[in-house]
PDB file of N, CA and C in Angstrom:
ATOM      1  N   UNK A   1      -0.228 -10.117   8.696  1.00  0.00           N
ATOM      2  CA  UNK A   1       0.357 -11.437   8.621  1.00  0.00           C
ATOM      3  C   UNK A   1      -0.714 -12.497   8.364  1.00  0.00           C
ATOM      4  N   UNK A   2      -1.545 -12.221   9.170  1.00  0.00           N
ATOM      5  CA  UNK A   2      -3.178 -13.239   8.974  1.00  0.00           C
ATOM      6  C   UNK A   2      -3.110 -13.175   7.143  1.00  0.00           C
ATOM      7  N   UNK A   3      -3.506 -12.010   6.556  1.00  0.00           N
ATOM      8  CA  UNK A   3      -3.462 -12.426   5.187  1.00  0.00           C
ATOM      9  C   UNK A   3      -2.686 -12.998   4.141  1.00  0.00           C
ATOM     10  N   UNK A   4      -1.034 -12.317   4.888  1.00  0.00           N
ATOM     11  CA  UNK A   4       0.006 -13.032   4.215  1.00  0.00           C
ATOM     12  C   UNK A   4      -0.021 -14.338   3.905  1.00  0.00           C
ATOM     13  N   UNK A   5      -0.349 -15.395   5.262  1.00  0.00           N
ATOM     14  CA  UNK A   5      -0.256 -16.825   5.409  1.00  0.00           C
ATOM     15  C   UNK A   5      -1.642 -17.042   5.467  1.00  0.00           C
ATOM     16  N   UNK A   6      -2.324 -16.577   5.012  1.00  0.00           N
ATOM     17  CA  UNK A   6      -3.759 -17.412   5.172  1.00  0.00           C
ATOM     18  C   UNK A   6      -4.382 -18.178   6.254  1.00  0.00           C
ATOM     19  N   UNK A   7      -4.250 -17.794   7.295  1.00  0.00           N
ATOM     20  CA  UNK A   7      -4.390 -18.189   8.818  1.00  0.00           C
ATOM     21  C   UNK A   7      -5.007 -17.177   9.217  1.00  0.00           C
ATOM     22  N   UNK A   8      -6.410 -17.695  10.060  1.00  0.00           N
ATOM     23  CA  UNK A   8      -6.593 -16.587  11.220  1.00  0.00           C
ATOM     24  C   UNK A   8      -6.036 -16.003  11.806  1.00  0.00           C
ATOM     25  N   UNK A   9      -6.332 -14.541  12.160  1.00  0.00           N
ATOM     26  CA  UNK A   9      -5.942 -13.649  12.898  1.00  0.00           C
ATOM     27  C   UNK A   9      -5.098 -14.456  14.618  1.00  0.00           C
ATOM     28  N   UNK A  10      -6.488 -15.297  15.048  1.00  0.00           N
ATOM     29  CA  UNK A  10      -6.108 -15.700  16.642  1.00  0.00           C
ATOM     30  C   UNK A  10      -4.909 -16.413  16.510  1.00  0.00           C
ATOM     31  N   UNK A  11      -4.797 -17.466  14.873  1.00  0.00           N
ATOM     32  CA  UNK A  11      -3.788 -18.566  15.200  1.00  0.00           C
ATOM     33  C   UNK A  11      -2.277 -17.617  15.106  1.00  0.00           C
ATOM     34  N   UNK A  12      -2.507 -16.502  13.904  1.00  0.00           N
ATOM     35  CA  UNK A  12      -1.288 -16.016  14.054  1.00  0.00           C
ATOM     36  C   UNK A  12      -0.703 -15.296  15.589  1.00  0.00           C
ATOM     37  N   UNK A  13      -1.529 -15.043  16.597  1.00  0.00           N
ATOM     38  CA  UNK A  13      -1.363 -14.229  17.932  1.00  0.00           C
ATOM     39  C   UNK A  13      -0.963 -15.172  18.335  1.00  0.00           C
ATOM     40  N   UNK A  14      -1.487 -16.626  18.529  1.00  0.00           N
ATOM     41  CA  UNK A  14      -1.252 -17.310  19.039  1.00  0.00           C
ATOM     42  C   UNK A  14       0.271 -17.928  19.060  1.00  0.00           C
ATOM     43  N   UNK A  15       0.910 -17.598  18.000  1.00  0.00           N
ATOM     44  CA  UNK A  15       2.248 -18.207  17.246  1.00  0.00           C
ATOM     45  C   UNK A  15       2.815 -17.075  17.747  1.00  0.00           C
ATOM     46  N   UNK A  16       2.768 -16.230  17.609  1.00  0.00           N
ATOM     47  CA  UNK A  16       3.525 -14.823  18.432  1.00  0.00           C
ATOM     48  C   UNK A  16       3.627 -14.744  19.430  1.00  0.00           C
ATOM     49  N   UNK A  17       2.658 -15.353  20.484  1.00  0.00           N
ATOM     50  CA  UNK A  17       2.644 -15.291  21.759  1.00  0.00           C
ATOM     51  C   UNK A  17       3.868 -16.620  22.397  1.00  0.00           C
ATOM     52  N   UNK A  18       3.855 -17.965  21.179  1.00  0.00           N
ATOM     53  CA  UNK A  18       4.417 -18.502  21.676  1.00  0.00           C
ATOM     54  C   UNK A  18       6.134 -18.510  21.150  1.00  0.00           C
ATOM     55  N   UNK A  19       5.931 -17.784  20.118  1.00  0.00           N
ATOM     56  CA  UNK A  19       7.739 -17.395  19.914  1.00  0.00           C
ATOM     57  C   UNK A  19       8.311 -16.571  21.051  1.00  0.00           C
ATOM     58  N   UNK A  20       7.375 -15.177  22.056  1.00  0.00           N
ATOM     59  CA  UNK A  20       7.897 -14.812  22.920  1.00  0.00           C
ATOM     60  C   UNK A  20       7.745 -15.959  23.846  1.00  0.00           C
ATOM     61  N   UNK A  21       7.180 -16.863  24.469  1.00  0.00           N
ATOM     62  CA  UNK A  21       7.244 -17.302  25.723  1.00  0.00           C
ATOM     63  C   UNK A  21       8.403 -18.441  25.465  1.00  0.00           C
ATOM     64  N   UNK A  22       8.643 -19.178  24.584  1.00  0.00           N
ATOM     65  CA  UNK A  22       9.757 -20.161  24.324  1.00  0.00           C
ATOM     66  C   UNK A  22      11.112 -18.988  24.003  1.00  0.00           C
ATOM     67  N   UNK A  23      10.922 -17.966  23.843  1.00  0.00           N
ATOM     68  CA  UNK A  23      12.295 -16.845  23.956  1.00  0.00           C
ATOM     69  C   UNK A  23      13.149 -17.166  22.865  1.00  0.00           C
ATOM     70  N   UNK A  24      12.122 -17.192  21.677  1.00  0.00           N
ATOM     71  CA  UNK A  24      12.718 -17.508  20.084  1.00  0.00           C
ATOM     72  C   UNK A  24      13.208 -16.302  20.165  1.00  0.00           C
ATOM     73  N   UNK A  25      12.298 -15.112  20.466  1.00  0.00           N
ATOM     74  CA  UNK A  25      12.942 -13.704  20.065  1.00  0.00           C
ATOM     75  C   UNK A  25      12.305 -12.933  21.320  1.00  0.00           C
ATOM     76  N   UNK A  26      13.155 -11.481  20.877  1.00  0.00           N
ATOM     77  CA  UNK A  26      12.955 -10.815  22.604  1.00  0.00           C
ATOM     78  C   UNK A  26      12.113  -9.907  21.893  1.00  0.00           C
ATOM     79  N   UNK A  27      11.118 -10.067  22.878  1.00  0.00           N
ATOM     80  CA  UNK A  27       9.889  -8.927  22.563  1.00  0.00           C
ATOM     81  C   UNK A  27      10.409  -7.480  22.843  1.00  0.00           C
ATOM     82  N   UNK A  28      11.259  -6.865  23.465  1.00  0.00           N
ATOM     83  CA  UNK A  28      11.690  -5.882  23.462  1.00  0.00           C
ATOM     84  C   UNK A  28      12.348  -4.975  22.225  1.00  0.00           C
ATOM     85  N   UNK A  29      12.805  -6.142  21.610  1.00  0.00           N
ATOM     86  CA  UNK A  29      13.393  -5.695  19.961  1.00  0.00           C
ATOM     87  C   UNK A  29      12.938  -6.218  19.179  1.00  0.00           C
ATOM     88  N   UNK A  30      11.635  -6.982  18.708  1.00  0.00           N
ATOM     89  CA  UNK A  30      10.928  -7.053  18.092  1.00  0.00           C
ATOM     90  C   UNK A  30       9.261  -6.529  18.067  1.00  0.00           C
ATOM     91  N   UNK A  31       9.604  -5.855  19.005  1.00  0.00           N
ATOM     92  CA  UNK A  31       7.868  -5.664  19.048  1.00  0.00           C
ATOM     93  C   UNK A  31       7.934  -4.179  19.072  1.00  0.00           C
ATOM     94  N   UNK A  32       7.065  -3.202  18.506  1.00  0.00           N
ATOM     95  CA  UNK A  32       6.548  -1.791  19.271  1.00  0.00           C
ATOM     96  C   UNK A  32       5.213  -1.521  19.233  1.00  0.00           C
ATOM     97  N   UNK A  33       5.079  -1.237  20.383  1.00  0.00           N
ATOM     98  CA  UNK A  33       3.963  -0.621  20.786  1.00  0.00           C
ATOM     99  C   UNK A  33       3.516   1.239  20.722  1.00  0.00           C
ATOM    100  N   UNK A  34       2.448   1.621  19.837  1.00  0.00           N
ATOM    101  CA  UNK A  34       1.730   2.794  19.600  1.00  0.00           C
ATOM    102  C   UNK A  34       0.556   2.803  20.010  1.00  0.00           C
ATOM    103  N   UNK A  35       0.458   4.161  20.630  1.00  0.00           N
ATOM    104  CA  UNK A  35      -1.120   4.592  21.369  1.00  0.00           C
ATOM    105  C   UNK A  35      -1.504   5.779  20.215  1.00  0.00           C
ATOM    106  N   UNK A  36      -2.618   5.075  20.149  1.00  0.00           N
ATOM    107  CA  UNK A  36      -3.222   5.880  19.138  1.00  0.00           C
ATOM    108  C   UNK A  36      -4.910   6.519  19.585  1.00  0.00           C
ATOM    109  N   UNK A  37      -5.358   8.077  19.007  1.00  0.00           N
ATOM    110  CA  UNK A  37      -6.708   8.051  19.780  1.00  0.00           C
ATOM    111  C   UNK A  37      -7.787   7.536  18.798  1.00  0.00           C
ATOM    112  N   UNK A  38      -8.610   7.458  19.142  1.00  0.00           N
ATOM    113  CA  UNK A  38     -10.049   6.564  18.623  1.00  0.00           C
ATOM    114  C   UNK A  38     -10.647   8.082  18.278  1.00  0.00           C
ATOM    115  N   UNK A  39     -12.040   7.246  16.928  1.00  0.00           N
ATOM    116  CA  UNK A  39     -12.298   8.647  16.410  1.00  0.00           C
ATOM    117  C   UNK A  39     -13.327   9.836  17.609  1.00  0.00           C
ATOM    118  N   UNK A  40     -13.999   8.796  18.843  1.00  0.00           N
ATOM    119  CA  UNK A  40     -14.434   9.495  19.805  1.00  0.00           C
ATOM    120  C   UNK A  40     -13.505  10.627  20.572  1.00  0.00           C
ATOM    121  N   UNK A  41     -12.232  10.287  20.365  1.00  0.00           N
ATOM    122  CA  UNK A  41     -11.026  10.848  21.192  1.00  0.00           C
ATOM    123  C   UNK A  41     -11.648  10.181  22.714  1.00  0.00           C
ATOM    124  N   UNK A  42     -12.312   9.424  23.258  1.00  0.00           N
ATOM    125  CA  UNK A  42     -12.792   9.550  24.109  1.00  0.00           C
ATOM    126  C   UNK A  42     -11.365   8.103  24.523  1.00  0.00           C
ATOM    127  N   UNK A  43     -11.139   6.941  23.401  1.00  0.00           N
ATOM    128  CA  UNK A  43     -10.023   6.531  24.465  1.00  0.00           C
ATOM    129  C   UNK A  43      -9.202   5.883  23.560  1.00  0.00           C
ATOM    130  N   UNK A  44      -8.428   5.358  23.871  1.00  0.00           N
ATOM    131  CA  UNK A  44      -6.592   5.431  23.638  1.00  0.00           C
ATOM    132  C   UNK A  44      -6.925   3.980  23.233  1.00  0.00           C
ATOM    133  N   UNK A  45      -6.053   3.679  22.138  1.00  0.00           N
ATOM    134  CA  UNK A  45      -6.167   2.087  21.272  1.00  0.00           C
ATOM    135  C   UNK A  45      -4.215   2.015  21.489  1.00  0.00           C
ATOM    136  N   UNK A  46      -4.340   0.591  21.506  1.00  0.00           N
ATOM    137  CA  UNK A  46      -2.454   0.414  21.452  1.00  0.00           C
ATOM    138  C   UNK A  46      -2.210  -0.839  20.578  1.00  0.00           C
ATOM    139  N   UNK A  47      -1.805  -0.439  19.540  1.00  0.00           N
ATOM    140  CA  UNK A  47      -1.473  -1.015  18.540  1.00  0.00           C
ATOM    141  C   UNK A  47       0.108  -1.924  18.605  1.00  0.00           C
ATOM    142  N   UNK A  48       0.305  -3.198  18.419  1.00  0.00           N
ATOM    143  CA  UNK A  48       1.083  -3.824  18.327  1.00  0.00           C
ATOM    144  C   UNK A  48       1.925  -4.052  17.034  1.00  0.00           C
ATOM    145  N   UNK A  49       3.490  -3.630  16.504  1.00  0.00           N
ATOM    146  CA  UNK A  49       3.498  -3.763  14.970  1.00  0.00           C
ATOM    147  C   UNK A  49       4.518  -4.654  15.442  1.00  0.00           C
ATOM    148  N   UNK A  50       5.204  -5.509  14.395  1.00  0.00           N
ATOM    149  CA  UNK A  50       6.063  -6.718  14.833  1.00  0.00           C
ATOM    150  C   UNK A  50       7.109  -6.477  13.264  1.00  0.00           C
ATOM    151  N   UNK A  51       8.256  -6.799  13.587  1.00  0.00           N
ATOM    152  CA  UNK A  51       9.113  -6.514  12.885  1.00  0.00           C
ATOM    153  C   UNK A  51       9.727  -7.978  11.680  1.00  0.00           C
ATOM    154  N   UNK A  52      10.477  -8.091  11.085  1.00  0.00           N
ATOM    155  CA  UNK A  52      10.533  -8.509   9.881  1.00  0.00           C
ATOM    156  C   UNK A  52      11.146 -10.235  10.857  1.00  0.00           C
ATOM    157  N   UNK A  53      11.754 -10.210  11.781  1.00  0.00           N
ATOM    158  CA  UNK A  53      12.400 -11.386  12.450  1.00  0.00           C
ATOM    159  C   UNK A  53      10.801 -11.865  12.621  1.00  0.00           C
ATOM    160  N   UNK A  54      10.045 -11.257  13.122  1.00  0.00           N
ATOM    161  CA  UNK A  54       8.519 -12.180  13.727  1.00  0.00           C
ATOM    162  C   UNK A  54       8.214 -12.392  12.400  1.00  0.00           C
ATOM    163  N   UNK A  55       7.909 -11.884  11.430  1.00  0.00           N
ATOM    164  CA  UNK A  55       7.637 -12.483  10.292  1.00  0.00           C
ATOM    165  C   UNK A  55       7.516 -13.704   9.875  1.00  0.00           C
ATOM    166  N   UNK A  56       9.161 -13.724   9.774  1.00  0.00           N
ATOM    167  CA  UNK A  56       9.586 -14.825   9.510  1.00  0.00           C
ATOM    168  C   UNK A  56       9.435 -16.125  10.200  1.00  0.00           C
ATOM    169  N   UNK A  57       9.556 -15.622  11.494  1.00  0.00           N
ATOM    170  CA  UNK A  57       9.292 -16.783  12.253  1.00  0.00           C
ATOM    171  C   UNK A  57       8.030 -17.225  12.513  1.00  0.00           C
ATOM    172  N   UNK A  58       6.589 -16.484  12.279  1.00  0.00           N
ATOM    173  CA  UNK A  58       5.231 -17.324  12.080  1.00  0.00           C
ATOM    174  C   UNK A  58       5.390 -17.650  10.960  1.00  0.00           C
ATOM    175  N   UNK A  59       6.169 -17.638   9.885  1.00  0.00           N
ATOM    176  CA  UNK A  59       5.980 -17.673   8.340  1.00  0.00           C
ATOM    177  C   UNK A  59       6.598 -19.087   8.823  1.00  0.00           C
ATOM    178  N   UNK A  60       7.474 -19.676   9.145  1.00  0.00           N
ATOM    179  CA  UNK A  60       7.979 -21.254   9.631  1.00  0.00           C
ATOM    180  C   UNK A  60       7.097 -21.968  10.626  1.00  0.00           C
ATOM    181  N   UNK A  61       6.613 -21.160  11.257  1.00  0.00           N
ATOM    182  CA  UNK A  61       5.782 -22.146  12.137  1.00  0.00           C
ATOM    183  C   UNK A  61       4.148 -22.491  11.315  1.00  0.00           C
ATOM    184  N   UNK A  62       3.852 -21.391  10.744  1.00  0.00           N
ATOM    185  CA  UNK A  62       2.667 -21.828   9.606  1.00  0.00           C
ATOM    186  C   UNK A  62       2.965 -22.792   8.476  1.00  0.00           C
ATOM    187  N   UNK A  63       3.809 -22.276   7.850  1.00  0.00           N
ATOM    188  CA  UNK A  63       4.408 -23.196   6.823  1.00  0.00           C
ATOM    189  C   UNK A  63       5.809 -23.406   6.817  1.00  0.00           C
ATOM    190  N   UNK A  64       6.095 -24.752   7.071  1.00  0.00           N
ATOM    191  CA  UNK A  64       7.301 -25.392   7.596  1.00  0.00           C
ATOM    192  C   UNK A  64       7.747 -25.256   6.161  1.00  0.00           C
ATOM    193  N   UNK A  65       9.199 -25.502   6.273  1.00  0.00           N
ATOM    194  CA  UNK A  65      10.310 -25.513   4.795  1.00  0.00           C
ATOM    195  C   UNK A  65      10.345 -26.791   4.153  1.00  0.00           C
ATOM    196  N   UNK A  66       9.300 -27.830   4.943  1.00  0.00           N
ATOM    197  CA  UNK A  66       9.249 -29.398   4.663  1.00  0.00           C
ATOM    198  C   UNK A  66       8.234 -29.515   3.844  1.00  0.00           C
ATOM    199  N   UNK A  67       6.965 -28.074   3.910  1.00  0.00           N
ATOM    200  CA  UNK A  67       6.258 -28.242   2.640  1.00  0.00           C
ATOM    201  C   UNK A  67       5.802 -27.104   1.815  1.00  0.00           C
ATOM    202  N   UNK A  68       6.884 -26.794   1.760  1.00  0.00           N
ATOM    203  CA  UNK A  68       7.125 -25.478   0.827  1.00  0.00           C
ATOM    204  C   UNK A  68       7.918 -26.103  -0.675  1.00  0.00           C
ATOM    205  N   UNK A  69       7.413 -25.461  -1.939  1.00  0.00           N
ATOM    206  CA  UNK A  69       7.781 -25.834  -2.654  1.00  0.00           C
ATOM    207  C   UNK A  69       9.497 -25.602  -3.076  1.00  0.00           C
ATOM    208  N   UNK A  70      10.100 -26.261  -3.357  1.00  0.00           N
ATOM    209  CA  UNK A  70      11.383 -26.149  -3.944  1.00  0.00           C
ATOM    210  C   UNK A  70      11.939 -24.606  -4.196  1.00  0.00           C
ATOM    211  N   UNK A  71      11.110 -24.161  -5.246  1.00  0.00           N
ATOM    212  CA  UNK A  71      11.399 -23.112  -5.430  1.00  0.00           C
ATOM    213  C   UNK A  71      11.195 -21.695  -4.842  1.00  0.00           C
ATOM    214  N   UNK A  72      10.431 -21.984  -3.573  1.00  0.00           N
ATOM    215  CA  UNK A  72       9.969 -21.103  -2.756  1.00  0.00           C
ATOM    216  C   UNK A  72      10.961 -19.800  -2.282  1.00  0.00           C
ATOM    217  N   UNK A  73      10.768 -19.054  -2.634  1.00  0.00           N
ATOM    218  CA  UNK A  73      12.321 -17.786  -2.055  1.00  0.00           C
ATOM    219  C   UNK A  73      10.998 -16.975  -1.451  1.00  0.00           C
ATOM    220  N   UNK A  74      11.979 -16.745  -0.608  1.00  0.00           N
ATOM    221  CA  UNK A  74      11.467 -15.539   0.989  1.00  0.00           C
ATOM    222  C   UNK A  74      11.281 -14.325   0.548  1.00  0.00           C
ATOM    223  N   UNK A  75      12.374 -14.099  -1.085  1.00  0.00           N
ATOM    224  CA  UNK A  75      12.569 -12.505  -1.025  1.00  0.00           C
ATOM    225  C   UNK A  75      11.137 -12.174  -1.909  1.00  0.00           C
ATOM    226  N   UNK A  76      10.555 -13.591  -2.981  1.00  0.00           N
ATOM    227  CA  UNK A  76       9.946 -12.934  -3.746  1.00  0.00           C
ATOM    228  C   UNK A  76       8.337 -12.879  -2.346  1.00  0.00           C
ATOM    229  N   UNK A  77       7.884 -13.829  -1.216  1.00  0.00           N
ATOM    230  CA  UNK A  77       7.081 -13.460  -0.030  1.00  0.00           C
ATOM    231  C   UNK A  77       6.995 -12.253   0.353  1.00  0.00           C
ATOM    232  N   UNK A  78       8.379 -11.753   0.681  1.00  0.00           N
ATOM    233  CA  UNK A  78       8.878 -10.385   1.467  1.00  0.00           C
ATOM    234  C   UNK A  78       8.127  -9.370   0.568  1.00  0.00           C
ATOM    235  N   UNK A  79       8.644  -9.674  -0.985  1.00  0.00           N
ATOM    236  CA  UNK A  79       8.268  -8.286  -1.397  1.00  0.00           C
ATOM    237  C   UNK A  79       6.573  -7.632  -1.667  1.00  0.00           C
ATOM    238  N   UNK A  80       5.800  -8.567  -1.296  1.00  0.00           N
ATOM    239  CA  UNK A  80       4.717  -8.450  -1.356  1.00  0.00           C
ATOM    240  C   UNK A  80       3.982  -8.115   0.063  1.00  0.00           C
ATOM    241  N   UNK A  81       4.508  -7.877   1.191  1.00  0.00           N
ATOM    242  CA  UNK A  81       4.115  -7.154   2.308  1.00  0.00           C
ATOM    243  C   UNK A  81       4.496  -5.669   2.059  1.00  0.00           C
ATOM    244  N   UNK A  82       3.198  -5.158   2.374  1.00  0.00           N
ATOM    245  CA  UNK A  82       3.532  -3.514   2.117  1.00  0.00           C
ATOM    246  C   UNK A  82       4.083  -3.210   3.670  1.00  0.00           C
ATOM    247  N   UNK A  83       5.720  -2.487   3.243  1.00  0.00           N
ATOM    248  CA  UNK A  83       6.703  -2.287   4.325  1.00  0.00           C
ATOM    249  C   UNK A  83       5.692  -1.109   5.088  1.00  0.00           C
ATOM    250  N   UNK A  84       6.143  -1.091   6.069  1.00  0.00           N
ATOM    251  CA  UNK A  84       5.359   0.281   7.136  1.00  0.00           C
ATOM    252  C   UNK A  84       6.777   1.336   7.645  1.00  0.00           C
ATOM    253  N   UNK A  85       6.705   2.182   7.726  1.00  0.00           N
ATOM    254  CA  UNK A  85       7.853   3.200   7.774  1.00  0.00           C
ATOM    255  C   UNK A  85       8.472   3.137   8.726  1.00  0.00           C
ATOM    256  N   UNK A  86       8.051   2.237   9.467  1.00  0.00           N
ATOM    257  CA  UNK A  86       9.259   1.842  10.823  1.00  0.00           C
ATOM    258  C   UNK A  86       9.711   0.437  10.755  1.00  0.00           C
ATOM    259  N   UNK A  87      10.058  -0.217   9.583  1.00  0.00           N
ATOM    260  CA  UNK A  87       9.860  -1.038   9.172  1.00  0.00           C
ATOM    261  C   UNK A  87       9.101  -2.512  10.653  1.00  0.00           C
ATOM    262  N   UNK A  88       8.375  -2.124  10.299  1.00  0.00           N
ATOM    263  CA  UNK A  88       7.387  -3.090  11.472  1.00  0.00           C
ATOM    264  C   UNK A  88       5.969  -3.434  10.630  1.00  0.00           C
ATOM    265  N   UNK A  89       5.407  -4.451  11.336  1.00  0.00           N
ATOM    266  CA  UNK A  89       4.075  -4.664   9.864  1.00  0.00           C
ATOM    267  C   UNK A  89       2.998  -4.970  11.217  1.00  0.00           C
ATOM    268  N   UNK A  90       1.772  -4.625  10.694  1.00  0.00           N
ATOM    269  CA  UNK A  90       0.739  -5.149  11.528  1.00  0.00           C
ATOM    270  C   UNK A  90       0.449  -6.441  11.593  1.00  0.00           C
ATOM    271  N   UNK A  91      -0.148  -6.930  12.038  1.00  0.00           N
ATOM    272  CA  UNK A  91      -0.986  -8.697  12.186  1.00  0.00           C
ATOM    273  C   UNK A  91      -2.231  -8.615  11.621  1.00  0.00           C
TER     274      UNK A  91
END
């Protein structure tokens, strides 16, 4: 998402963190969490992927619809995130 919108990594966490705490969306159905091992195997990484609703919604809080151009469509944005097979995308 950081690259999608051209925003740091922190500001986009930061926008995620605050769509769950204002209860824009329920982290329970938008979020999954994977444990994955590291190449030491020695310890366990947990990866956060966020689904197409969070998307959208840092995609408005980064860039509001007040300065987006006219012709701006979501679908031709959308299609340029490479989908992930659970449909969920990294940050």
């Amino acid at each position: 998402m950081a690259m999608l919108f051209d925003r740091d990594r922190t500001v986009i966490q930061r926008h995620i963190r605050n769509i769950y705490k204002e209860e824009e969306l329920d982290r329970n159905i938008t979020c999954a969490k994977f444990a994955h091992m590291g190449i030491d195997k020695d310890q366990t990484y947990v990866t956060e992927l966020f689904n197409l609703d969070v998307i959208i919604s840092v995609g408005y809080r980064v860039c509001p619809p007040a300065v987006l151009p006219v012709n701006f469509s979501i679908d031709y944005t959308l299609s340029h995130i490479q989908p992930h097979k659970n449909n969920f995308a990294f940050i």
